[in-house]
PDB file of N, CA and C in Angstrom:
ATOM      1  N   UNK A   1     116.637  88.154 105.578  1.00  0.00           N
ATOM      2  CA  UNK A   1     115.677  87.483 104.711  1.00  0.00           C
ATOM      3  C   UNK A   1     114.248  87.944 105.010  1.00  0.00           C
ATOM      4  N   UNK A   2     114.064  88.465 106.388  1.00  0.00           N
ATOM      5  CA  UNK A   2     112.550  88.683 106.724  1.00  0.00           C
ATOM      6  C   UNK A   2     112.434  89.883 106.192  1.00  0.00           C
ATOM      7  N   UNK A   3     113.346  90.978 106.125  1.00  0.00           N
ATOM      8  CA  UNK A   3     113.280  92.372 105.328  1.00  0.00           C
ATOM      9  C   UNK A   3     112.300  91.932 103.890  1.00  0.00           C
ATOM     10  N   UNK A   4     113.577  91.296 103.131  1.00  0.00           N
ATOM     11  CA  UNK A   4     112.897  91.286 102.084  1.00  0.00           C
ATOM     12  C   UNK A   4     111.665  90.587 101.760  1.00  0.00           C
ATOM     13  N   UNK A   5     110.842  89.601 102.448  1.00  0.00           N
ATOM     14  CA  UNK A   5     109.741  89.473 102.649  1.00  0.00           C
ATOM     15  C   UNK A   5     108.987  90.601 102.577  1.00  0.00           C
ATOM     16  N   UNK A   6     108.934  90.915 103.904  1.00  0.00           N
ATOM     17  CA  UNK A   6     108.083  91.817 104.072  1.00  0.00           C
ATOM     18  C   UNK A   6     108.018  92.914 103.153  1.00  0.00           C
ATOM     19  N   UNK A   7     108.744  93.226 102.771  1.00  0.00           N
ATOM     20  CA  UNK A   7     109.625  94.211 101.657  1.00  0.00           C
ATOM     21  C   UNK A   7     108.299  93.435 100.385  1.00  0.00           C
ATOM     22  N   UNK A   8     108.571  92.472  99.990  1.00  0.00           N
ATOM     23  CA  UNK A   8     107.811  92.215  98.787  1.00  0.00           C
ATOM     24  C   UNK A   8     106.098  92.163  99.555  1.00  0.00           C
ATOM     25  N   UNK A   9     105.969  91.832 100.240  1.00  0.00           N
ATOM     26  CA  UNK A   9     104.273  91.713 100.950  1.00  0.00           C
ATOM     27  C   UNK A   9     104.371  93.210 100.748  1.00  0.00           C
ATOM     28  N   UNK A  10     104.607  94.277 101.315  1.00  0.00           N
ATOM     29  CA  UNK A  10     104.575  95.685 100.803  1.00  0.00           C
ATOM     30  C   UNK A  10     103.721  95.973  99.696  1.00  0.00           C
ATOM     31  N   UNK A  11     104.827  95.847  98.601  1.00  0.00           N
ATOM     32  CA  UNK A  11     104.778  95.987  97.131  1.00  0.00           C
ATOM     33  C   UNK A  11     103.217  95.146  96.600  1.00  0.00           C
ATOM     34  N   UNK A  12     103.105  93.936  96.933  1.00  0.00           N
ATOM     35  CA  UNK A  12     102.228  93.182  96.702  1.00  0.00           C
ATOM     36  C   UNK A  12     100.571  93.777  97.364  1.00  0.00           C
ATOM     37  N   UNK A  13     100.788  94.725  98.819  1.00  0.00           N
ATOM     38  CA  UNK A  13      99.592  95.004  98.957  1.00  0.00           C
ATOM     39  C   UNK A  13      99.381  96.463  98.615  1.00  0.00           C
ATOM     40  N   UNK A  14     100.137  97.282  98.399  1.00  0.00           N
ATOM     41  CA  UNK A  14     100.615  98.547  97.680  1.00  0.00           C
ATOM     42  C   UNK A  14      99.803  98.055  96.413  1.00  0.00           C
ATOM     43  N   UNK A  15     100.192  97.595  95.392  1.00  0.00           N
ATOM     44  CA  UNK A  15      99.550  96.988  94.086  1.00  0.00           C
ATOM     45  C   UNK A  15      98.244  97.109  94.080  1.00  0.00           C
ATOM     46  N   UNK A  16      97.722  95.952  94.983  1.00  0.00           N
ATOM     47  CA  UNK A  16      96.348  96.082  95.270  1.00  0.00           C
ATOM     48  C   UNK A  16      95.445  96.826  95.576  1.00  0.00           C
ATOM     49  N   UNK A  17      95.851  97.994  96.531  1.00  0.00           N
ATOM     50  CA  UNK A  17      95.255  98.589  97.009  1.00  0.00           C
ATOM     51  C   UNK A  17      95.375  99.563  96.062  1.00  0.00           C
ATOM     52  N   UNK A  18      96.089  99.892  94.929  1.00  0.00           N
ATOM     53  CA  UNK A  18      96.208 101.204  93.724  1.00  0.00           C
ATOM     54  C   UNK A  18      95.468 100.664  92.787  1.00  0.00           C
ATOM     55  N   UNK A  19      94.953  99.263  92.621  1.00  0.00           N
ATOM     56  CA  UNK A  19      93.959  99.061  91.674  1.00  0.00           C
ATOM     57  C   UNK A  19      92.164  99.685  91.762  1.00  0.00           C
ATOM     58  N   UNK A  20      92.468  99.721  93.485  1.00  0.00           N
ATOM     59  CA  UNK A  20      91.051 100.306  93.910  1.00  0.00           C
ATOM     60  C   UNK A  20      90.425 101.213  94.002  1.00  0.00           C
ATOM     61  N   UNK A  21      92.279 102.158  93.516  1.00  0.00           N
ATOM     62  CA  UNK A  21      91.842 103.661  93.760  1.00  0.00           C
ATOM     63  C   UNK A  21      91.655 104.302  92.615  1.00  0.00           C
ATOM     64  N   UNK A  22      90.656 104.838  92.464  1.00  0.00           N
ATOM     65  CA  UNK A  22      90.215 105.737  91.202  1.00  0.00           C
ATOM     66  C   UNK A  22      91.556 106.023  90.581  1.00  0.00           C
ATOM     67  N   UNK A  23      91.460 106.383  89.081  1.00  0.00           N
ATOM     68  CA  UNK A  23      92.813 106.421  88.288  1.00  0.00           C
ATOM     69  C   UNK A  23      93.428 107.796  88.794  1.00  0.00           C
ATOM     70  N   UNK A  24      92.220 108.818  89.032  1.00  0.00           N
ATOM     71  CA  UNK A  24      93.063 110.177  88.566  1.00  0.00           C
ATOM     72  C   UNK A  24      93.814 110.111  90.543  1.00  0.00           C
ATOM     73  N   UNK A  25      93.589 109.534  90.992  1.00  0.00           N
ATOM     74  CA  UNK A  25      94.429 109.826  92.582  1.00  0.00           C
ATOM     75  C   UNK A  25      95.495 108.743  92.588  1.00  0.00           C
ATOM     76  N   UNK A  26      95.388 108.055  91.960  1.00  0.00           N
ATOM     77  CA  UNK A  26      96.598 106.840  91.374  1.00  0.00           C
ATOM     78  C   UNK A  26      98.072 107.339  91.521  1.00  0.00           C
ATOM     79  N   UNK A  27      98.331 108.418  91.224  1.00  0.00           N
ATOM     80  CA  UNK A  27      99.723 108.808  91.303  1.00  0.00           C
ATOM     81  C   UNK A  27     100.357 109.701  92.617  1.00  0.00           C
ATOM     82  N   UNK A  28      99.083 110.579  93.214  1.00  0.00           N
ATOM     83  CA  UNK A  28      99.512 110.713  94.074  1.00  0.00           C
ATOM     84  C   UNK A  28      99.982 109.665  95.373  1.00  0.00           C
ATOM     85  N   UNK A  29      98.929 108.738  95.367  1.00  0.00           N
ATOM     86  CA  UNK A  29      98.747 107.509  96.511  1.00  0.00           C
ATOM     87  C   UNK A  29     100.551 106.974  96.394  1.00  0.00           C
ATOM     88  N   UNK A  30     101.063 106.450  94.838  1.00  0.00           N
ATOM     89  CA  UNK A  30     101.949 105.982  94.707  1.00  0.00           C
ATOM     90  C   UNK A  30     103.346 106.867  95.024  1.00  0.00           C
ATOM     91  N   UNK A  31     103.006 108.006  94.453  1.00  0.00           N
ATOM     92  CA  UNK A  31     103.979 109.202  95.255  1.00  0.00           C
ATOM     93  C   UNK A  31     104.196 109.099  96.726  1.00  0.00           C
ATOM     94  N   UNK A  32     102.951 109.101  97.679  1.00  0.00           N
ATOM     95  CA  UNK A  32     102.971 108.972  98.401  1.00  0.00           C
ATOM     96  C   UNK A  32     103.730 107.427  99.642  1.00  0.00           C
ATOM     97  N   UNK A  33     103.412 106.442  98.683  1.00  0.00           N
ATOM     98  CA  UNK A  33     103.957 105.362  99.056  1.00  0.00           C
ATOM     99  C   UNK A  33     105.863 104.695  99.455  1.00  0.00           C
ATOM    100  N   UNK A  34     106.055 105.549  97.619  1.00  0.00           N
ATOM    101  CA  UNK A  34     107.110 105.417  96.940  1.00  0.00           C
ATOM    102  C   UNK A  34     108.163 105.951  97.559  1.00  0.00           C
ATOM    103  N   UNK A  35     108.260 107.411  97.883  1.00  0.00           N
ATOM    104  CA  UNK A  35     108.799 108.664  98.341  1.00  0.00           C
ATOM    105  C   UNK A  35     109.002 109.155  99.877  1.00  0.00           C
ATOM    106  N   UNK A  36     109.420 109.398  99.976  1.00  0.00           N
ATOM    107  CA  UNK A  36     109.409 110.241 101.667  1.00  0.00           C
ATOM    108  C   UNK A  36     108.696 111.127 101.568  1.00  0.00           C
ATOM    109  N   UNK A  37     107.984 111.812 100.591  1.00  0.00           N
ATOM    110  CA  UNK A  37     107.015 112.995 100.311  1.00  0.00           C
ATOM    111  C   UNK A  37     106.036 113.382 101.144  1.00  0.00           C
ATOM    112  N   UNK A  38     106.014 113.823 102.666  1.00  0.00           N
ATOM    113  CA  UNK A  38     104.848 114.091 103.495  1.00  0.00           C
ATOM    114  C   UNK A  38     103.967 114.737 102.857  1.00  0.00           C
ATOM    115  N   UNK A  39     104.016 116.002 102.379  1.00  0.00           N
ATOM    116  CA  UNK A  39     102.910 116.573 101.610  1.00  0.00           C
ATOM    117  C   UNK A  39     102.207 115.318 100.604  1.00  0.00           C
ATOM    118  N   UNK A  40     102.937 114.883 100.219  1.00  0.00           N
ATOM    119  CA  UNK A  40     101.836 113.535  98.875  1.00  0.00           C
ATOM    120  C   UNK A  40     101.564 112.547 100.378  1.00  0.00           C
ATOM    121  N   UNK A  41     101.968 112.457 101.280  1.00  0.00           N
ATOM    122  CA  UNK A  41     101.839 111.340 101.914  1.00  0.00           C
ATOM    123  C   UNK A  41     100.084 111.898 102.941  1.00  0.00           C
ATOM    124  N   UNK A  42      99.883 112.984 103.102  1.00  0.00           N
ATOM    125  CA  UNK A  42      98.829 113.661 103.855  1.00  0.00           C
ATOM    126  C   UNK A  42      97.906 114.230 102.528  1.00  0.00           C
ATOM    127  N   UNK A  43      98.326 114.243 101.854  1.00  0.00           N
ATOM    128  CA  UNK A  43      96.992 114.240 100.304  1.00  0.00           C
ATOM    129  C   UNK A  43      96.182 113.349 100.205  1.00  0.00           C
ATOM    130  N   UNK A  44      97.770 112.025 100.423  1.00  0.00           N
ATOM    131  CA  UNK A  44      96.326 110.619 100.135  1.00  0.00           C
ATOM    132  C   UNK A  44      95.583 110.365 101.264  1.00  0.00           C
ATOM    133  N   UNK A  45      96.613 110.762 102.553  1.00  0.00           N
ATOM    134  CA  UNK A  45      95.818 110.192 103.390  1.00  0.00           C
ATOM    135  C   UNK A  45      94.038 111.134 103.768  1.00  0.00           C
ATOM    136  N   UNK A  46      93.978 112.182 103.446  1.00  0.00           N
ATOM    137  CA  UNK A  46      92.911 112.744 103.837  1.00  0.00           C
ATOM    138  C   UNK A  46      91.758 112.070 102.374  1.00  0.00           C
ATOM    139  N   UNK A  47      92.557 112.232 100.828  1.00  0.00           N
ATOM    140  CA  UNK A  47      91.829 111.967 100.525  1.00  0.00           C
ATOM    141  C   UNK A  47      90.956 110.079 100.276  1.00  0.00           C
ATOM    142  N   UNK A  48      92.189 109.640 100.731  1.00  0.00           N
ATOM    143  CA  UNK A  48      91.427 108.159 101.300  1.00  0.00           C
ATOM    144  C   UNK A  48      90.640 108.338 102.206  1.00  0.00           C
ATOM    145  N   UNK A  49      90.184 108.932 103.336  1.00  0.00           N
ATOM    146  CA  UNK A  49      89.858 109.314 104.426  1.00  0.00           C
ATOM    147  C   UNK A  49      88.438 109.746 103.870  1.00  0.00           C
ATOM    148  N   UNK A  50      88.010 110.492 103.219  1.00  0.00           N
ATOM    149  CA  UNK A  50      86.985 110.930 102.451  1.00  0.00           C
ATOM    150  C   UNK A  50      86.327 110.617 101.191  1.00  0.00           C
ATOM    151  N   UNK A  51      87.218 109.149 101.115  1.00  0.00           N
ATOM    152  CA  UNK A  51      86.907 107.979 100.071  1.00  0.00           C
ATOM    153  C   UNK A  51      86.866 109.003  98.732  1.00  0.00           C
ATOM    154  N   UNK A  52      87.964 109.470  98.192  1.00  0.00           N
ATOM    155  CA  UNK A  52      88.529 110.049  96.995  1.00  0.00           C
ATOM    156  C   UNK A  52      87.557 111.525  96.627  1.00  0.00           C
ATOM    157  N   UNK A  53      86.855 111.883  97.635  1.00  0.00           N
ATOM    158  CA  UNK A  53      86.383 113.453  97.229  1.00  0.00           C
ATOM    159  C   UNK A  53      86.619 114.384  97.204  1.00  0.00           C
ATOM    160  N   UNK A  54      87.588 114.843  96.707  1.00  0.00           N
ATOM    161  CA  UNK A  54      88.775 115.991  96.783  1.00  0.00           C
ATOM    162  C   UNK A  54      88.155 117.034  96.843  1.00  0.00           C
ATOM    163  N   UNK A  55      86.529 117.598  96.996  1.00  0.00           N
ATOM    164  CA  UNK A  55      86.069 118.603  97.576  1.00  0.00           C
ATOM    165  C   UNK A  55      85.522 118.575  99.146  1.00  0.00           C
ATOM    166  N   UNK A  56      85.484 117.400  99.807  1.00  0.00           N
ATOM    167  CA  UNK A  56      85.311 117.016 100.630  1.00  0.00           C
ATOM    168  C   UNK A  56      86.730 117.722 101.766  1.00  0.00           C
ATOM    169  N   UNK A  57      87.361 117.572 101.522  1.00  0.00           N
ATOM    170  CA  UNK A  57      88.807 117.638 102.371  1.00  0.00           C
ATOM    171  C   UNK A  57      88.382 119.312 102.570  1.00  0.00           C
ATOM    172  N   UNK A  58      88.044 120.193 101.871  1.00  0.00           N
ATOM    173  CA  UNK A  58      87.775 121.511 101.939  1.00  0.00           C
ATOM    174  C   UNK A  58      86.404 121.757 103.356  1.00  0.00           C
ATOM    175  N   UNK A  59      85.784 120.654 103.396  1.00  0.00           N
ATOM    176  CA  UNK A  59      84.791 120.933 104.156  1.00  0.00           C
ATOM    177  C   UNK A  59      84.971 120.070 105.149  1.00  0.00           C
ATOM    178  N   UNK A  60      86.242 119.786 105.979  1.00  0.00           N
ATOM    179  CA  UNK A  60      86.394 118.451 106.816  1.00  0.00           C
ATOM    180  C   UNK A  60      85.784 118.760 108.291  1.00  0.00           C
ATOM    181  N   UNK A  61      85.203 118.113 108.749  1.00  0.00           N
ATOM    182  CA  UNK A  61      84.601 118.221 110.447  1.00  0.00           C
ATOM    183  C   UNK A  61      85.112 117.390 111.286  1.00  0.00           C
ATOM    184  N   UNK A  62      86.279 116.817 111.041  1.00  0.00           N
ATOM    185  CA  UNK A  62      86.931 116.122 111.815  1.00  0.00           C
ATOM    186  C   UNK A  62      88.569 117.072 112.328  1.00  0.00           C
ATOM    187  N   UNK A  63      87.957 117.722 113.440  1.00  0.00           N
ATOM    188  CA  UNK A  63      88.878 118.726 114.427  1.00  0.00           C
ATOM    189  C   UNK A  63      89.444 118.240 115.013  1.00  0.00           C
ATOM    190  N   UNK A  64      89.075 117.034 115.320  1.00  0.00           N
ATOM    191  CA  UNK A  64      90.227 116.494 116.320  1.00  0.00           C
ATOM    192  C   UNK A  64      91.358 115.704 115.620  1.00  0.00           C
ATOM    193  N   UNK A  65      91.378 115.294 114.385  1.00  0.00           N
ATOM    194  CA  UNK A  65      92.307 115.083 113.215  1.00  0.00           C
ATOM    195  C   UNK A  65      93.737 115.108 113.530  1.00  0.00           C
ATOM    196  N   UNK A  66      94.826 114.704 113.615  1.00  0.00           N
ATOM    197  CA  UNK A  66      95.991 115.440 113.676  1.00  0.00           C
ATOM    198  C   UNK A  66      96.375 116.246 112.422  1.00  0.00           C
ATOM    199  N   UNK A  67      96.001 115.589 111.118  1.00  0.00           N
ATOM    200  CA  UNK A  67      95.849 116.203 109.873  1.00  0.00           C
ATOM    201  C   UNK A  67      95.311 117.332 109.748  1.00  0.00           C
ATOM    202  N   UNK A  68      94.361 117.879 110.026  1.00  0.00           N
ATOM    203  CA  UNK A  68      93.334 119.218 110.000  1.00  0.00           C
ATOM    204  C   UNK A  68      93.694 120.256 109.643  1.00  0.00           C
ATOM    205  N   UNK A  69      94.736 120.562 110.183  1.00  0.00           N
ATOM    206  CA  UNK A  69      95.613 121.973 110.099  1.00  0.00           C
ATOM    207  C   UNK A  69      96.775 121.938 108.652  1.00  0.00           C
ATOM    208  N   UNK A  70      96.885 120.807 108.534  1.00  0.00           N
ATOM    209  CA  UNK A  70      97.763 120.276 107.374  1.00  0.00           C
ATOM    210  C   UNK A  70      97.320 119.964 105.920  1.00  0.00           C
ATOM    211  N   UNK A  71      95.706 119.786 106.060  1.00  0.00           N
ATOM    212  CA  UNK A  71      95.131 119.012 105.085  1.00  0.00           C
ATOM    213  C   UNK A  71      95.345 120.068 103.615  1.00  0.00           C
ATOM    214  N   UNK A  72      95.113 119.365 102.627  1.00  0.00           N
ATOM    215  CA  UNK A  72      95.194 120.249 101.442  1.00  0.00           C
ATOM    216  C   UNK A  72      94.273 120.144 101.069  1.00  0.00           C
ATOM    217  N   UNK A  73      94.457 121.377  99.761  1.00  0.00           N
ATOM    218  CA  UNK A  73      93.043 121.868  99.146  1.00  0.00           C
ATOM    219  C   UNK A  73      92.397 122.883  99.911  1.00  0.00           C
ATOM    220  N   UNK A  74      92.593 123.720 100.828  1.00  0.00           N
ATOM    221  CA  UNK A  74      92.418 124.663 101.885  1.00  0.00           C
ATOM    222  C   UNK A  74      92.872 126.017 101.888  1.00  0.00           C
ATOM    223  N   UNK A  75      94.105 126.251 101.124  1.00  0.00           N
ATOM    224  CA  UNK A  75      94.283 127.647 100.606  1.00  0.00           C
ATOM    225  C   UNK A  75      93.834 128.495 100.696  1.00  0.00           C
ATOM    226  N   UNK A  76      93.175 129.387 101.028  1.00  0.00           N
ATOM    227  CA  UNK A  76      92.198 130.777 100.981  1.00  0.00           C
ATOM    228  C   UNK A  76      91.118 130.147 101.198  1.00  0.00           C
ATOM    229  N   UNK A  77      90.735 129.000 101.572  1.00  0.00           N
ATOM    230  CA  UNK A  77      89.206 128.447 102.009  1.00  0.00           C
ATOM    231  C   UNK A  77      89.054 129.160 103.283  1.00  0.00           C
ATOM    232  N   UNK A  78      87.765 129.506 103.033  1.00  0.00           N
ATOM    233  CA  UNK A  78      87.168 130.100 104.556  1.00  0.00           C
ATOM    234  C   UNK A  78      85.923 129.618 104.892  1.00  0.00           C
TER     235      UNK A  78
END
């Protein structure tokens, strides 16, 4: 019974917290949530991390990160 509690508190703060997030990152966040998807799951997290600036993640100064080496949007960035 406590599963599914918590199970719905999840869903319930999942909800909330996708109302806050700008529309166009909306699907990844939920991808990320939804899915076992590490790659969507380290998208949102950097770009929550940089409060939704998806050019930001290209210029990150946080080295000590465990993300850093992983982050996206980095491709041929030099």
């Amino acid at each position: 019974m406590e599963n599914v509690t918590s199970e719905n508190l999840r869903r319930q703060k999942i909800s909330k917290r996708i109302a806050e997030i700008p529309k166009k990152y909306r699907r990844i966040y939920k991808k990320a949530v939804e899915t076992n998807n590490k790659s969507a799951a380290i998208e949102a997290f950097c770009l929550e991390c940089i409060c939704w600036q998806k050019n930001e993640i290209i210029n990150c100064s946080c080295l000590t990160c465990p993300l850093f080496g992983v982050r996206p949007y980095t491709k041929g960035q030099k």
